[in-house]
N, C-alpha and C. Protein backbone atom coordinates (compact mmCIF):
# COMPACT_ATOMS: atom_id res chain seq x y z
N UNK A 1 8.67 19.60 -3.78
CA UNK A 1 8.05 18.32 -3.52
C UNK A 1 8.76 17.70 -2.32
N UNK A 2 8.08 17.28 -1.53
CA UNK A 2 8.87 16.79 0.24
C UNK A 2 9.70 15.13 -0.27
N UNK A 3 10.41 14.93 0.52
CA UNK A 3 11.33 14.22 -0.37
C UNK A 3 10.74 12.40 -0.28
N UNK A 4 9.81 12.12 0.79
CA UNK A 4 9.21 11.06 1.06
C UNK A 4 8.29 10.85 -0.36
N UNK A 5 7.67 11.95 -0.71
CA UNK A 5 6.81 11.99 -1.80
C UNK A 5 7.87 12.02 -3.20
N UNK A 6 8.70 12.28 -3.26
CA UNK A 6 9.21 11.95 -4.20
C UNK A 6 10.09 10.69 -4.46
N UNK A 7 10.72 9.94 -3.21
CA UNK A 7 11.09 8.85 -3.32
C UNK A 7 10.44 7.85 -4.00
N UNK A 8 8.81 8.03 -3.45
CA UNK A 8 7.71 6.80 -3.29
C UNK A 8 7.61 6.71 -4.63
N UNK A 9 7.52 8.52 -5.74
CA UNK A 9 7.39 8.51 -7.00
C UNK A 9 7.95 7.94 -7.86
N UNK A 10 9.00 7.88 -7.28
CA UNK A 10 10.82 7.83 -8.11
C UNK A 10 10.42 6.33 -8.02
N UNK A 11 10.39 5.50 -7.02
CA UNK A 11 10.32 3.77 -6.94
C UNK A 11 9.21 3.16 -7.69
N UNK A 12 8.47 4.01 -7.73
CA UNK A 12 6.80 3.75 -8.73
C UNK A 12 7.37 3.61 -10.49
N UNK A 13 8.32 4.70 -10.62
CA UNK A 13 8.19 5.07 -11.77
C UNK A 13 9.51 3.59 -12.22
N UNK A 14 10.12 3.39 -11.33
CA UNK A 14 11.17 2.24 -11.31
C UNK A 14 10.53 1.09 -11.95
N UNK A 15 9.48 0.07 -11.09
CA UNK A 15 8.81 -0.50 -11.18
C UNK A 15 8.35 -0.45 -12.08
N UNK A 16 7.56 0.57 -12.47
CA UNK A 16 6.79 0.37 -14.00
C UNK A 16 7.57 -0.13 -15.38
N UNK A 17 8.26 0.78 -15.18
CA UNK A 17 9.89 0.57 -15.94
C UNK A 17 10.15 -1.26 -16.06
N UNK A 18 10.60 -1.13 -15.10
CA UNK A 18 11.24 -2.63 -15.14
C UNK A 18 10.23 -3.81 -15.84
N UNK A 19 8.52 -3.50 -15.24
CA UNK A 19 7.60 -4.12 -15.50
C UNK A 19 7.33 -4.22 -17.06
N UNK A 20 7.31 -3.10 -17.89
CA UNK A 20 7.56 -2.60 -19.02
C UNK A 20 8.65 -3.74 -19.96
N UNK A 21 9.64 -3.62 -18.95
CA UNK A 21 10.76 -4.00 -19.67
C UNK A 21 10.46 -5.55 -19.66
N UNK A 22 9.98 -6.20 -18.61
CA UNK A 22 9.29 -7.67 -18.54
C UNK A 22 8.66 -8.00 -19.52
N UNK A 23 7.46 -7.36 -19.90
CA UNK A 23 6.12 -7.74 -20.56
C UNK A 23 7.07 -7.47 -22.04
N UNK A 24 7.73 -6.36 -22.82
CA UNK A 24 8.31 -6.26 -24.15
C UNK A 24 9.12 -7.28 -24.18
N UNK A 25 10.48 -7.63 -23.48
CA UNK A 25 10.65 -8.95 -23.56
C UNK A 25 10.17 -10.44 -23.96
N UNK A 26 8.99 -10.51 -23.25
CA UNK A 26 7.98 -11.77 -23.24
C UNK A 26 7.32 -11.58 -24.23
N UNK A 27 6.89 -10.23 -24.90
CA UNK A 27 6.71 -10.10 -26.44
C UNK A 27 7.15 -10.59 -27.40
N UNK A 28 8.58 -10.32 -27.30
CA UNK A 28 9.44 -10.44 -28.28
C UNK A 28 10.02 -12.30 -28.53
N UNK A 29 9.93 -12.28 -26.93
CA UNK A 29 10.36 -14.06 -26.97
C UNK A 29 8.82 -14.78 -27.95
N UNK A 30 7.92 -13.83 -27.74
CA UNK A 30 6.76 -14.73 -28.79
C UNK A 30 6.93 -14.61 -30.04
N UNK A 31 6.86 -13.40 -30.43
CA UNK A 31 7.17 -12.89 -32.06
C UNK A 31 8.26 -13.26 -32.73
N UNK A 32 9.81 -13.06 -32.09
CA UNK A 32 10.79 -13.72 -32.77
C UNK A 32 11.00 -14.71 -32.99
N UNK A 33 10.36 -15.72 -31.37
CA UNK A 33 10.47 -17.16 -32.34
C UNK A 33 11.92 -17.69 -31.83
N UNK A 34 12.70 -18.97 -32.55
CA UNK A 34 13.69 -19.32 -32.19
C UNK A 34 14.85 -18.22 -32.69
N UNK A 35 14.37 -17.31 -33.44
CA UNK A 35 15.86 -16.20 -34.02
C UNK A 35 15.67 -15.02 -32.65
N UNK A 36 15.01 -15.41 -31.72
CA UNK A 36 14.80 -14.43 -30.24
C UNK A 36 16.49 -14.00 -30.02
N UNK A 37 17.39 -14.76 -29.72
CA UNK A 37 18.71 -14.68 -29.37
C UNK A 37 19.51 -14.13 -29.98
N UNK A 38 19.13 -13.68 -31.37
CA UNK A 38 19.88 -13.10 -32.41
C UNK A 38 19.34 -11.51 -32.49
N UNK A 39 18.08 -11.49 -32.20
CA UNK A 39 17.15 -10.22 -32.06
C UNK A 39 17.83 -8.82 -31.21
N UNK A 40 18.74 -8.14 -31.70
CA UNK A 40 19.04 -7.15 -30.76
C UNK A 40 18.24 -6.67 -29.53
N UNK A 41 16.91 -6.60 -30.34
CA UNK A 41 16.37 -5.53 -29.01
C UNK A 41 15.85 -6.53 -27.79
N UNK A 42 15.99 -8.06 -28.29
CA UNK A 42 15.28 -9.10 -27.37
C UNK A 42 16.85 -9.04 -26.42
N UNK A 43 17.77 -9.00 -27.13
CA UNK A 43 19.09 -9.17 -26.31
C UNK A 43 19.65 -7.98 -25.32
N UNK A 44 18.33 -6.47 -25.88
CA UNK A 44 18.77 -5.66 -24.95
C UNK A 44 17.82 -5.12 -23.65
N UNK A 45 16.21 -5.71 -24.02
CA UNK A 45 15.35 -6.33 -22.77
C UNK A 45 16.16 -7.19 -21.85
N UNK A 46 16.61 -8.17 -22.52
CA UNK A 46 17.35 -9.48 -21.34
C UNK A 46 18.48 -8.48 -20.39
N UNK A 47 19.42 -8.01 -21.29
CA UNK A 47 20.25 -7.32 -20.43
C UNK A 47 19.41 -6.49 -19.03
N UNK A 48 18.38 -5.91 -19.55
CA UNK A 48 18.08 -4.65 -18.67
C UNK A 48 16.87 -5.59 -17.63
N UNK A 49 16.27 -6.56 -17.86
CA UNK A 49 15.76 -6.96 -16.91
C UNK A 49 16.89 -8.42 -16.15
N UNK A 50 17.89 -8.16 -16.32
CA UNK A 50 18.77 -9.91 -15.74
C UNK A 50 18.80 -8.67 -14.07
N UNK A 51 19.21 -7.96 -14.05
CA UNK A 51 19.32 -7.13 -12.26
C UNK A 51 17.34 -7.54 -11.85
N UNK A 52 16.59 -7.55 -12.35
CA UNK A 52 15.22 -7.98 -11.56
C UNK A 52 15.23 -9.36 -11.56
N UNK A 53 15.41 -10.26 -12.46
CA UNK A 53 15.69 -11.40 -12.21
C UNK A 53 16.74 -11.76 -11.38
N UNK A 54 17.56 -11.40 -11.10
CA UNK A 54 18.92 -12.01 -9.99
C UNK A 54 18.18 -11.54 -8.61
N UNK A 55 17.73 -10.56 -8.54
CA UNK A 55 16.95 -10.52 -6.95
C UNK A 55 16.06 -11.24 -6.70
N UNK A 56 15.14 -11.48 -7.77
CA UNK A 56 14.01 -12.37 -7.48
C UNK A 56 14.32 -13.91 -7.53
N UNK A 57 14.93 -14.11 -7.92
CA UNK A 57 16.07 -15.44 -7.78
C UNK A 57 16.50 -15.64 -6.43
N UNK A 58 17.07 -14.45 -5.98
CA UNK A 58 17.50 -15.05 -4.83
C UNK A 58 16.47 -14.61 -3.12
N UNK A 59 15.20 -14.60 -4.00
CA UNK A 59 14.19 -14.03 -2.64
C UNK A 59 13.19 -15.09 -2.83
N UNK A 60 13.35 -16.20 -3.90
CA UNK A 60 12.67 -16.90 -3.98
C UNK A 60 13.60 -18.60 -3.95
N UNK A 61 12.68 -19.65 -3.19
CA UNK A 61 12.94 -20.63 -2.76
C UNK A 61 13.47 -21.25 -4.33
N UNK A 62 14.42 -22.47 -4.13
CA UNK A 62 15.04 -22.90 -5.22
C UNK A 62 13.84 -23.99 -6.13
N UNK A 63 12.66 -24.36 -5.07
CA UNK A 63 11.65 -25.06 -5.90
C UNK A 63 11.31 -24.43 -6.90
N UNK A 64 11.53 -23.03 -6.82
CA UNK A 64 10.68 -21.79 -8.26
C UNK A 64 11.79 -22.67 -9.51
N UNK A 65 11.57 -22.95 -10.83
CA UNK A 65 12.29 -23.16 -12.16
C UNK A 65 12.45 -21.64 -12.45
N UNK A 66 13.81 -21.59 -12.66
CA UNK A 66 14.44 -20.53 -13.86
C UNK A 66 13.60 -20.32 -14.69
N UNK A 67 12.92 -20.96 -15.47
CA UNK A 67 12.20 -20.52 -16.64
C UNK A 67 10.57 -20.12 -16.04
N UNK A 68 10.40 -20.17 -14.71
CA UNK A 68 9.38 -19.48 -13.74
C UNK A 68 9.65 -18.02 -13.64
N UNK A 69 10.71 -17.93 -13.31
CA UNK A 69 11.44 -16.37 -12.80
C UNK A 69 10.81 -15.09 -13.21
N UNK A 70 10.84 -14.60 -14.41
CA UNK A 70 10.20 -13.96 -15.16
C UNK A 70 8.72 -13.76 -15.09
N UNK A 71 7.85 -14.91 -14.99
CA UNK A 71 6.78 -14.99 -14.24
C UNK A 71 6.75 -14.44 -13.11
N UNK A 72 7.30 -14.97 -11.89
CA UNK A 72 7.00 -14.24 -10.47
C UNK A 72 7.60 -13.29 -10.46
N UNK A 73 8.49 -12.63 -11.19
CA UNK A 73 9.08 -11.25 -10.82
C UNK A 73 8.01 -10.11 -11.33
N UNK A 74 7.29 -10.70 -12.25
CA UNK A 74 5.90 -9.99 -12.80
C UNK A 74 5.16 -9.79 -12.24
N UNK A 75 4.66 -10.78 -11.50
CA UNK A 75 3.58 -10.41 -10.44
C UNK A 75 4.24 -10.06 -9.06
N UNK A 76 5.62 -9.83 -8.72
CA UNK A 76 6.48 -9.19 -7.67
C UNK A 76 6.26 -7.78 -7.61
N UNK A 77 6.41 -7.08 -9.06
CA UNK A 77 6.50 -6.14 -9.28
C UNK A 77 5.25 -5.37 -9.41
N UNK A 78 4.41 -6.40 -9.77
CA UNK A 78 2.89 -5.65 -9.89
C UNK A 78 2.06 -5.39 -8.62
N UNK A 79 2.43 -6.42 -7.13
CA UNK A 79 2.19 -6.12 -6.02
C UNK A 79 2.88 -5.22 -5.33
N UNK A 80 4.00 -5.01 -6.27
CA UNK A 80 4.95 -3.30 -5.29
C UNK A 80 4.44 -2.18 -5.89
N UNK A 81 4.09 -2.49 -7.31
CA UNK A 81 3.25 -1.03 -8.10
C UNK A 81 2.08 -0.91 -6.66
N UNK A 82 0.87 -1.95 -6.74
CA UNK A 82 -0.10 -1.74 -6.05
C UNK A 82 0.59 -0.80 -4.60
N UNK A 83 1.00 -1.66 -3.97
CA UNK A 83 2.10 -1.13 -2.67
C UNK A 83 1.98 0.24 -2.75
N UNK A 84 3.10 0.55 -4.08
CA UNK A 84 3.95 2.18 -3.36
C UNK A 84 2.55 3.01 -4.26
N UNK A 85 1.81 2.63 -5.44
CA UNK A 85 0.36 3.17 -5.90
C UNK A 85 -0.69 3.75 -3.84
N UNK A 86 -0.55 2.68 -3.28
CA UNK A 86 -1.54 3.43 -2.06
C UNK A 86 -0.87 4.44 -1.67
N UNK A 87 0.84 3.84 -0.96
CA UNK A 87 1.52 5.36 -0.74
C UNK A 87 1.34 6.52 -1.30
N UNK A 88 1.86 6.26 -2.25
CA UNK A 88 1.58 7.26 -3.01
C UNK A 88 0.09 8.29 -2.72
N UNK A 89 -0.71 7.81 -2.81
CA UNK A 89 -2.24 8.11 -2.54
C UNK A 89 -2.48 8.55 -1.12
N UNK A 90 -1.72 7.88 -0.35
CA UNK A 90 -1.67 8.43 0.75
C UNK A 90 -1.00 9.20 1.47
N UNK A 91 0.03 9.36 0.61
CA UNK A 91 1.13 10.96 0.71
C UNK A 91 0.28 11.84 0.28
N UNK A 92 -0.29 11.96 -1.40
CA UNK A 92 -1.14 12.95 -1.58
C UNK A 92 -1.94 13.43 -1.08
N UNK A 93 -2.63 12.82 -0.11
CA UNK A 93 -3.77 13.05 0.78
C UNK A 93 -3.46 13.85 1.83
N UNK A 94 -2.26 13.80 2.44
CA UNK A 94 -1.77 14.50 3.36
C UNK A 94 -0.93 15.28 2.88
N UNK A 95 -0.71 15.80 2.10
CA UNK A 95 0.20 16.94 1.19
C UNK A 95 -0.68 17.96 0.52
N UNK A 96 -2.08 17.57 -0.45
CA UNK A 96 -2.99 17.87 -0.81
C UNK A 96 -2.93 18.64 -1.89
N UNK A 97 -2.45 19.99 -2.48
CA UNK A 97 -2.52 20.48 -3.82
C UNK A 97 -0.96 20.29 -4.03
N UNK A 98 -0.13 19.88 -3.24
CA UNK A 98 1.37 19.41 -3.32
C UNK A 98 1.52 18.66 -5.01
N UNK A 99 0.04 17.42 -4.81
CA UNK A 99 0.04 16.48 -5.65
C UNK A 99 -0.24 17.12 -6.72
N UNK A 100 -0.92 17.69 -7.00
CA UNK A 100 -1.65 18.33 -8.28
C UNK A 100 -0.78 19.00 -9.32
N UNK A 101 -1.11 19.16 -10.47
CA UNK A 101 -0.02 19.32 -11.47
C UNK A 101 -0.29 21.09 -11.05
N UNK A 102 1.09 21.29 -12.08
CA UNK A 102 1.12 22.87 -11.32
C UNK A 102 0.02 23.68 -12.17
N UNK A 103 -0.35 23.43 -13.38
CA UNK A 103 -1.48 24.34 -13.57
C UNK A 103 -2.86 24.05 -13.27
N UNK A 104 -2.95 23.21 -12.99
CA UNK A 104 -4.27 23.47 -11.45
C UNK A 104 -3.88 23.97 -10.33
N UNK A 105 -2.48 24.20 -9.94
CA UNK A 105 -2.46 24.62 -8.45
C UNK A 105 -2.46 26.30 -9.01
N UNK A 106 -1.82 26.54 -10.23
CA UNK A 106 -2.24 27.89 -10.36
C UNK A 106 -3.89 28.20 -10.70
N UNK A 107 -4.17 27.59 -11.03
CA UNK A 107 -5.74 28.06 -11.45
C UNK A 107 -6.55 28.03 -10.66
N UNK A 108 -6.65 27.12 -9.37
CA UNK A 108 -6.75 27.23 -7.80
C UNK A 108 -6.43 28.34 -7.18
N UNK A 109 -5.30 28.86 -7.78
CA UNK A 109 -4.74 30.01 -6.40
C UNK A 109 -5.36 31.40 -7.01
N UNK A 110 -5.58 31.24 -8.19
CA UNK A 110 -6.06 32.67 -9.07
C UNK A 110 -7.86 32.46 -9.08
N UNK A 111 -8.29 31.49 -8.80
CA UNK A 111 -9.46 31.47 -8.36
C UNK A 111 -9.96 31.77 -7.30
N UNK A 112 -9.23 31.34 -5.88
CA UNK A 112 -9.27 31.55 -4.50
C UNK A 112 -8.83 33.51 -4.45
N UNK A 113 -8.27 33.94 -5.36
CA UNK A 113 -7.38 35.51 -5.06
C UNK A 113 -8.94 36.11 -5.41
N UNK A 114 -9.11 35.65 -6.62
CA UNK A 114 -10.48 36.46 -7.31
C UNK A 114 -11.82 36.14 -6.55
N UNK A 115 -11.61 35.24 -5.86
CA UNK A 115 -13.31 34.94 -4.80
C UNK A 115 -12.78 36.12 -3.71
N UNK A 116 -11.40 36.33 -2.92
CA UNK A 116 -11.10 37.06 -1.78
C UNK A 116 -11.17 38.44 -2.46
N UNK A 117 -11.03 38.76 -3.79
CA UNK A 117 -10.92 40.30 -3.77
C UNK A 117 -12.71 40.32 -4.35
N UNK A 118 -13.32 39.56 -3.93
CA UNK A 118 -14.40 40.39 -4.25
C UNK A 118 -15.45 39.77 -5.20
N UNK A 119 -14.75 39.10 -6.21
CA UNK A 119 -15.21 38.47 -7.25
C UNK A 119 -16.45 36.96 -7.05
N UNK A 120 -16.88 36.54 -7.82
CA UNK A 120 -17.75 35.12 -8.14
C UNK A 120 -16.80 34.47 -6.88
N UNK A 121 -17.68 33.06 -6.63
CA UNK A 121 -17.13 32.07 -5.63
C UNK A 121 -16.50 31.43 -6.48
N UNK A 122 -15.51 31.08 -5.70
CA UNK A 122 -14.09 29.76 -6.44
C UNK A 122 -14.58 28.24 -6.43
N UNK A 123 -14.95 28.15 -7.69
CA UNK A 123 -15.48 27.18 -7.98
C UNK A 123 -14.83 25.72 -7.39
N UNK A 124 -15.58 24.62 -7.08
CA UNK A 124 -15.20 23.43 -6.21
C UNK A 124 -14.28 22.66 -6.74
N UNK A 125 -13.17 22.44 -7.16
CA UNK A 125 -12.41 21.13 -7.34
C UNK A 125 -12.46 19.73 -7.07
């Protein structure tokens, strides 16, 4: 995999992650209620999203409220999914069966062998 295409993957798969880790959080702050703070797993969302909140904190003007944060880092993150989502799309495009999981690229290549030795045409993908 060329390493541009795997960066773009690697930061996609980041993002989602983190995004993930946003939205279960904001779950949990609904469901638990005021015992949220006592809630292990609410206390171990907070841990793992406070590094997305401290950047977005400090990329955003001090008019944003703290208790905003969480909000715009949500939709921060959902315009970088979109973002590195085209890259992405547009690495594949120029890479071409690169992208494709490997058993279509084998079933492609054993299709294309069997149209050249002779066989039925290799059906269209």
């Amino acid at each position: 995999m060329p390493t541009d295409l795997l960066l773009v993957t690697i930061a996609k798969a980041l993002v989602e992650l983190a995004a993930l880790f946003i939205l279960g959080q904001g779950a949990l702050y609904v469901l638990a209620g005021r015992n949220r703070e006592s809630n292990l797993f609410y206390q171990l969302l907070k841990t793992l999203t406070r590094p997305v909140y401290r950047l977005v904190r400090l990329a955003t003007p001090k008019v944003v409220l703290d208790r905003h944060i969480p909000i715009v880092a949500f939709v921060l993150l959902f315009w970088l999914w979109v973002f590195l989502t085209i890259a992405k799309i547009t690495l594949c495009v120029g890479y071409g069966d690169l992208c494709k999981p490997k058993d279509e690229q084998a079933a492609a290549s054993s299709a294309t062998r069997f149209a050249a030795a002779g066989g039925a045409p290799a059906p269209r993908l």
